[in-house]
C-alpha atoms as a PDB file:
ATOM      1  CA  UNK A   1       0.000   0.000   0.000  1.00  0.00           C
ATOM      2  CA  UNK A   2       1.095   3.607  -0.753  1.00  0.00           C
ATOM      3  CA  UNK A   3      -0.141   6.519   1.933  1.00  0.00           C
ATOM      4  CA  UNK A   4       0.332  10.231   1.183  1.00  0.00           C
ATOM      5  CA  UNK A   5       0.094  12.176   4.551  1.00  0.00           C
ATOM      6  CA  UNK A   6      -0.696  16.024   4.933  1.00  0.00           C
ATOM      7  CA  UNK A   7       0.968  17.147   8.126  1.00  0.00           C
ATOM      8  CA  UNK A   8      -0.806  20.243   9.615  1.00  0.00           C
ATOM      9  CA  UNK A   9       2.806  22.055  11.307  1.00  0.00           C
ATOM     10  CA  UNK A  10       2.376  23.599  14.661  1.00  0.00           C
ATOM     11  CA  UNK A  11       6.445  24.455  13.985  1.00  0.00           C
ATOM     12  CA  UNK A  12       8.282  25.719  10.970  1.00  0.00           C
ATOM     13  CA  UNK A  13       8.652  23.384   7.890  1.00  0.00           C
ATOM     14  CA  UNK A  14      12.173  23.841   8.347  1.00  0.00           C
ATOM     15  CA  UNK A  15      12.508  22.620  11.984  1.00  0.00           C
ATOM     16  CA  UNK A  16       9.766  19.413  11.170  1.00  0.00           C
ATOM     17  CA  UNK A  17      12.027  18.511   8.208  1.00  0.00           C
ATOM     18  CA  UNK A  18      15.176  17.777  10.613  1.00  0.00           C
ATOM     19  CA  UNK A  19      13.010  15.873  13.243  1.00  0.00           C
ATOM     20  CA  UNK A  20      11.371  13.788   9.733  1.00  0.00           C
ATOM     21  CA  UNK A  21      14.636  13.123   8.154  1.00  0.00           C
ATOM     22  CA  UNK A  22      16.630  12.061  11.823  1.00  0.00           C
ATOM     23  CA  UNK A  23      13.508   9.445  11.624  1.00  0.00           C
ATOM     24  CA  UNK A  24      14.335   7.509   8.984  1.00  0.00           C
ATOM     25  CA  UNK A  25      15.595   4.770  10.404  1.00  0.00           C
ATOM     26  CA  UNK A  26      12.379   4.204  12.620  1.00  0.00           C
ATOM     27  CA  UNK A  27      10.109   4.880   9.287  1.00  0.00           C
ATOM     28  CA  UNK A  28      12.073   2.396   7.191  1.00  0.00           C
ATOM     29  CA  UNK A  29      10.489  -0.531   9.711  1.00  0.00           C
ATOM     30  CA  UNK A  30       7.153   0.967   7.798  1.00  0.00           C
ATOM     31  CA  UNK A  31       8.124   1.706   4.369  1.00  0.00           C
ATOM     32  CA  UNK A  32      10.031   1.686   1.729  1.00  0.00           C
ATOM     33  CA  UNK A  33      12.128   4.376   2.819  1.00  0.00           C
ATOM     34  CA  UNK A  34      14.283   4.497  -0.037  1.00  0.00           C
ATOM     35  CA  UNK A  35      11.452   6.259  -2.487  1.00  0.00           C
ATOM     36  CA  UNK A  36      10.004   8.329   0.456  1.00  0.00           C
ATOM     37  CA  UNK A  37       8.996  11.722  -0.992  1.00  0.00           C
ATOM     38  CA  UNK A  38       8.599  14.903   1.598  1.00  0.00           C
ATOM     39  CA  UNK A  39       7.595  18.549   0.525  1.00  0.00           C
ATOM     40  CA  UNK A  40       6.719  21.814   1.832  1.00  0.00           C
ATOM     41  CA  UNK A  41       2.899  22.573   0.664  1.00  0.00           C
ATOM     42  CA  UNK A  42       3.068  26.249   2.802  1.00  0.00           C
ATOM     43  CA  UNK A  43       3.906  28.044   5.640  1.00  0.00           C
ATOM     44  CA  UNK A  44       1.857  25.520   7.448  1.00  0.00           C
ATOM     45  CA  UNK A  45       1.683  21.979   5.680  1.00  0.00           C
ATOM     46  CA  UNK A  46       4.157  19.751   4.333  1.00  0.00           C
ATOM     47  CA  UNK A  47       3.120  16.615   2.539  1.00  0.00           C
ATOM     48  CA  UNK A  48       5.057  13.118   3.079  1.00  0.00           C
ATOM     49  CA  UNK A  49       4.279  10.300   0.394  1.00  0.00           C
ATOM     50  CA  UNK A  50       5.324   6.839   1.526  1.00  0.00           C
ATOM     51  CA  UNK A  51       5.638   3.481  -0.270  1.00  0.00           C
ATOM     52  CA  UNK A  52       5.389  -0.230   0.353  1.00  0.00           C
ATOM     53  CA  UNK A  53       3.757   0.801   3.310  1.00  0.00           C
ATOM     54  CA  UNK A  54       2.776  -2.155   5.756  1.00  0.00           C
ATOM     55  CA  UNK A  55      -0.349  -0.425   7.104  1.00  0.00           C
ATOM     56  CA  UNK A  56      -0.540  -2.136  10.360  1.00  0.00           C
ATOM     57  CA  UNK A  57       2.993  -0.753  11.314  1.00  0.00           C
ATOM     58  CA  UNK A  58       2.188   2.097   9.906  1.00  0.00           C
ATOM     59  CA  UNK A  59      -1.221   2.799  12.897  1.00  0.00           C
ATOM     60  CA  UNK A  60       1.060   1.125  15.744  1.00  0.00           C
ATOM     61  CA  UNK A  61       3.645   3.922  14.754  1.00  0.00           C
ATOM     62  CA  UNK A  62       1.631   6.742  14.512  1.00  0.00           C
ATOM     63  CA  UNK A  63      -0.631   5.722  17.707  1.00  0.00           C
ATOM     64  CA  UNK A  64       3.041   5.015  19.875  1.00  0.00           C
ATOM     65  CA  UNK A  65       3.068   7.348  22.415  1.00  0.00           C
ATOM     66  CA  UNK A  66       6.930   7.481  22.521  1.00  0.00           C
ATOM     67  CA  UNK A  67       6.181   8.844  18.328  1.00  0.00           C
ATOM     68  CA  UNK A  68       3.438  11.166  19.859  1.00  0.00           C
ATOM     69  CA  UNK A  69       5.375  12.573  22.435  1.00  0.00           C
ATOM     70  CA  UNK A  70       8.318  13.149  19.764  1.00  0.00           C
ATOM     71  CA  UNK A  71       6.030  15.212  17.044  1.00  0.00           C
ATOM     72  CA  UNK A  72       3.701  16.977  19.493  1.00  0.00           C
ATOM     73  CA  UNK A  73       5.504  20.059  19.717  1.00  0.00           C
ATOM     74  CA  UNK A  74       5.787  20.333  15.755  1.00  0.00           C
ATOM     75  CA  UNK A  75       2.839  18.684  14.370  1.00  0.00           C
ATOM     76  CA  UNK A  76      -1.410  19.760  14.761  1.00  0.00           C
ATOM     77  CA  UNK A  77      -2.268  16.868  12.853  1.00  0.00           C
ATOM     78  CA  UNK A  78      -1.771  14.128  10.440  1.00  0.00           C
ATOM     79  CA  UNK A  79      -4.112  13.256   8.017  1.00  0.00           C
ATOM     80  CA  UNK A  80      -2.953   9.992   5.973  1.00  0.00           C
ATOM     81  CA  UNK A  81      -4.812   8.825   2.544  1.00  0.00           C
ATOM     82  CA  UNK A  82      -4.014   5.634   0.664  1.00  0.00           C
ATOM     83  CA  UNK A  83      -2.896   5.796  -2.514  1.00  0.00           C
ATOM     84  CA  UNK A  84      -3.867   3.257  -5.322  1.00  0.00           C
ATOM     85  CA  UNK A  85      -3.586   3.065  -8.896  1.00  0.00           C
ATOM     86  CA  UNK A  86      -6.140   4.781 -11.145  1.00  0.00           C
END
């Protein structure tokens, strides 16, 4: 499965972006990290698209308060759609 996320910022896209990329390692037990594709959409959005995604991993991730308690400060929301071929 592929997921595209828009992530509603509480912080600056630049200061998200270094906490995103120092995850990597964590996100590659999720994904395909290799052909992970991150973006700023505005002052307040940025939008991650992930690959290969095992979805299951993917909710015990995101719901991990350890994960929570890392992107509080920087992120409102996330808002995750699948992505399948047309």
């Amino acid at each position: 499965m592929d997921v595209h996320v828009i992530v509603k910022l509480k912080s600056s896209y630049e200061i998200w972006h270094e906490l995103f990329v120092n995850d990597a390692v964590n996100r590659s037990k999720i994904c395909d990290e290799s052909k992970t594709l991150v973006g700023q959409a505005n002052e307040t959005t940025a939008l991650v698209t992930l690959f290969d995604v095992d979805g299951v991993a993917m909710g015990a991730m995101m719901n991990d308060p350890e994960f929570q308690k890392m992107t509080e400060n920087y992120v409102e929301k996330h808002i995750p759609y699948s992505i399948s071929a047309l």
